[in-house]
C-alpha atoms as a PDB file:
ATOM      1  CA  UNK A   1      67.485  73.717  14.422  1.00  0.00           C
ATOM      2  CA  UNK A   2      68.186  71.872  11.262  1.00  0.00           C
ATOM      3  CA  UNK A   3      67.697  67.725  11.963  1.00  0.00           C
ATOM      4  CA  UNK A   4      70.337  65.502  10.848  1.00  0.00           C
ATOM      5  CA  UNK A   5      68.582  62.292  10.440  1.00  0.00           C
ATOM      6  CA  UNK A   6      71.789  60.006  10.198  1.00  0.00           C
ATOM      7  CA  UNK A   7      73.698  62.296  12.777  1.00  0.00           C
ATOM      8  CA  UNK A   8      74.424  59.999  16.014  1.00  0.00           C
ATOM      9  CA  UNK A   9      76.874  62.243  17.911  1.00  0.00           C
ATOM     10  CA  UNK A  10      75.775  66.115  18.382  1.00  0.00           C
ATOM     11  CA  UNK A  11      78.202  69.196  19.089  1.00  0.00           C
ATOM     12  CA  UNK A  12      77.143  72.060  20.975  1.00  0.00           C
ATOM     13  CA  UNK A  13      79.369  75.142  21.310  1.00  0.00           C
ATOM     14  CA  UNK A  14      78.918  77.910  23.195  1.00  0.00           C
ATOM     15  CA  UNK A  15      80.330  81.038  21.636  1.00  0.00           C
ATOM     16  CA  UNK A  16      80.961  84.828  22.725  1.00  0.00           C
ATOM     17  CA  UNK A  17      83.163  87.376  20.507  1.00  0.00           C
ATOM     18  CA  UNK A  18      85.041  84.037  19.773  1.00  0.00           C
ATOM     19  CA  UNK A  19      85.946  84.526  15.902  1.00  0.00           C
ATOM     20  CA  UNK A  20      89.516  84.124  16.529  1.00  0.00           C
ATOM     21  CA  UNK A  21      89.398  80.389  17.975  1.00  0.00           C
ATOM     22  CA  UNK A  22      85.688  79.726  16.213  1.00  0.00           C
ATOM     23  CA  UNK A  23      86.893  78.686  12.381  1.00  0.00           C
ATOM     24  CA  UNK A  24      89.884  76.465  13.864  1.00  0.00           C
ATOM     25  CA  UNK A  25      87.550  74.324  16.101  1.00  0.00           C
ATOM     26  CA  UNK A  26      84.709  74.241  13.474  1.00  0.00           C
ATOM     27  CA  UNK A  27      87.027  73.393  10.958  1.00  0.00           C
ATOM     28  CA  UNK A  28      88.523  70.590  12.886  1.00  0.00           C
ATOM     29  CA  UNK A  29      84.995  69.336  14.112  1.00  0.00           C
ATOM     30  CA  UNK A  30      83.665  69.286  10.361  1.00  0.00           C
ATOM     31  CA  UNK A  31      86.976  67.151   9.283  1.00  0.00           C
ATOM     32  CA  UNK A  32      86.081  64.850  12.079  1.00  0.00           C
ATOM     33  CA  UNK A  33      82.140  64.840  10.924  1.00  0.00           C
ATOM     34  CA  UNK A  34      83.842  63.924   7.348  1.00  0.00           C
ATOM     35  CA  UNK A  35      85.342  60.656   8.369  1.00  0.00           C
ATOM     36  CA  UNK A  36      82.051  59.589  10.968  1.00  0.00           C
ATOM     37  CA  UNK A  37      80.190  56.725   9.250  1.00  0.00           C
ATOM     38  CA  UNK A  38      77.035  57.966  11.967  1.00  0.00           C
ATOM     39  CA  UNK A  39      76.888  61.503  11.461  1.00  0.00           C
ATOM     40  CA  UNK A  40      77.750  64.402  13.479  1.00  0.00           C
ATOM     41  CA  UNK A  41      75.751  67.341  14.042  1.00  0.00           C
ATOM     42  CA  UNK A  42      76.977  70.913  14.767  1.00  0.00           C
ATOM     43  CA  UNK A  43      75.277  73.538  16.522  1.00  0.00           C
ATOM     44  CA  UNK A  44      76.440  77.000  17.777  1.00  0.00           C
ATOM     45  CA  UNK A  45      75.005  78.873  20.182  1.00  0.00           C
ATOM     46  CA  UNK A  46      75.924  82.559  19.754  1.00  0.00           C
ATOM     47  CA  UNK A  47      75.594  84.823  22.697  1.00  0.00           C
ATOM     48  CA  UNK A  48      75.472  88.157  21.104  1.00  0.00           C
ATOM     49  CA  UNK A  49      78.645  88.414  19.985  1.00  0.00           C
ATOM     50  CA  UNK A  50      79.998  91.565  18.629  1.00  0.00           C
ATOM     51  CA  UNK A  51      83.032  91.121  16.966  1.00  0.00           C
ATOM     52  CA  UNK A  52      83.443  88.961  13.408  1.00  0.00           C
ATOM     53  CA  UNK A  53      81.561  86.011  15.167  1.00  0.00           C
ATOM     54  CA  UNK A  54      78.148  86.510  13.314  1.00  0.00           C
ATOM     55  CA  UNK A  55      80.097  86.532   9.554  1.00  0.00           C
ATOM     56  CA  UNK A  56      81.954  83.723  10.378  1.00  0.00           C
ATOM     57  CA  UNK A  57      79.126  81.401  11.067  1.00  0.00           C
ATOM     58  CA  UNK A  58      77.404  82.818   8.223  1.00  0.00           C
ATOM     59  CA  UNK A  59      80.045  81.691   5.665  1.00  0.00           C
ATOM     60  CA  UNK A  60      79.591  78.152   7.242  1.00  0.00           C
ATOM     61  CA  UNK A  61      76.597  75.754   5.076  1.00  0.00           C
ATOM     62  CA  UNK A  62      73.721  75.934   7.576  1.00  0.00           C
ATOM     63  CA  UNK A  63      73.766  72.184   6.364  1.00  0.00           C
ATOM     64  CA  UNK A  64      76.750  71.523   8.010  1.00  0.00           C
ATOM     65  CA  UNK A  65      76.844  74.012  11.114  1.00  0.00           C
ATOM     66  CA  UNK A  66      73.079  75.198  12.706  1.00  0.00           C
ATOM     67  CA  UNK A  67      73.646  78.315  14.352  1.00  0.00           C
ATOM     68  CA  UNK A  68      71.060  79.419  17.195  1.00  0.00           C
ATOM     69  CA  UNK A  69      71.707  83.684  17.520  1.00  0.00           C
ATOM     70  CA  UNK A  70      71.056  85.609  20.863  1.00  0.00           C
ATOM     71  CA  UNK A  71      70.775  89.379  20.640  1.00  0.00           C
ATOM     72  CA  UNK A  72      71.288  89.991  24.240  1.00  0.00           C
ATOM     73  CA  UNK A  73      74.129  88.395  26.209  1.00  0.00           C
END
């Protein structure tokens, strides 16, 4: 997982075939993460998904989001 030295407030979400909900929350949480004077850091844990899950995350900066991949639910 990528460190984010200045990042005081961390984000962990839980994801399963969840591309239609997934860009709205991340999109949110990274506006939020924009105005944060500390930092926020942004990780998604992705449980095998099989639907667009996987290329969403990937258009994401791995800067910005850190993305953990299962291949096995």
């Amino acid at each position: 997982m990528t460190e984010h030295p200045r990042a005081k407030l961390g984000v962990v979400i839980p994801v399963h075939n969840g591309a239609t909900t997934l860009a709205r929350t991340l999109d949110r949480l990274l506006a939020c993460a924009d105005e944060a004077p500390s930092g926020v850091q942004i990780a998604v844990c992705d449980d095998a998904s099989n639907d667009e899950t996987p290329a969403l995350l990937a258009s994401y900066p791995a800067c910005r989001v850190t993305t953990v991949t299962h291949a096995n639910n």
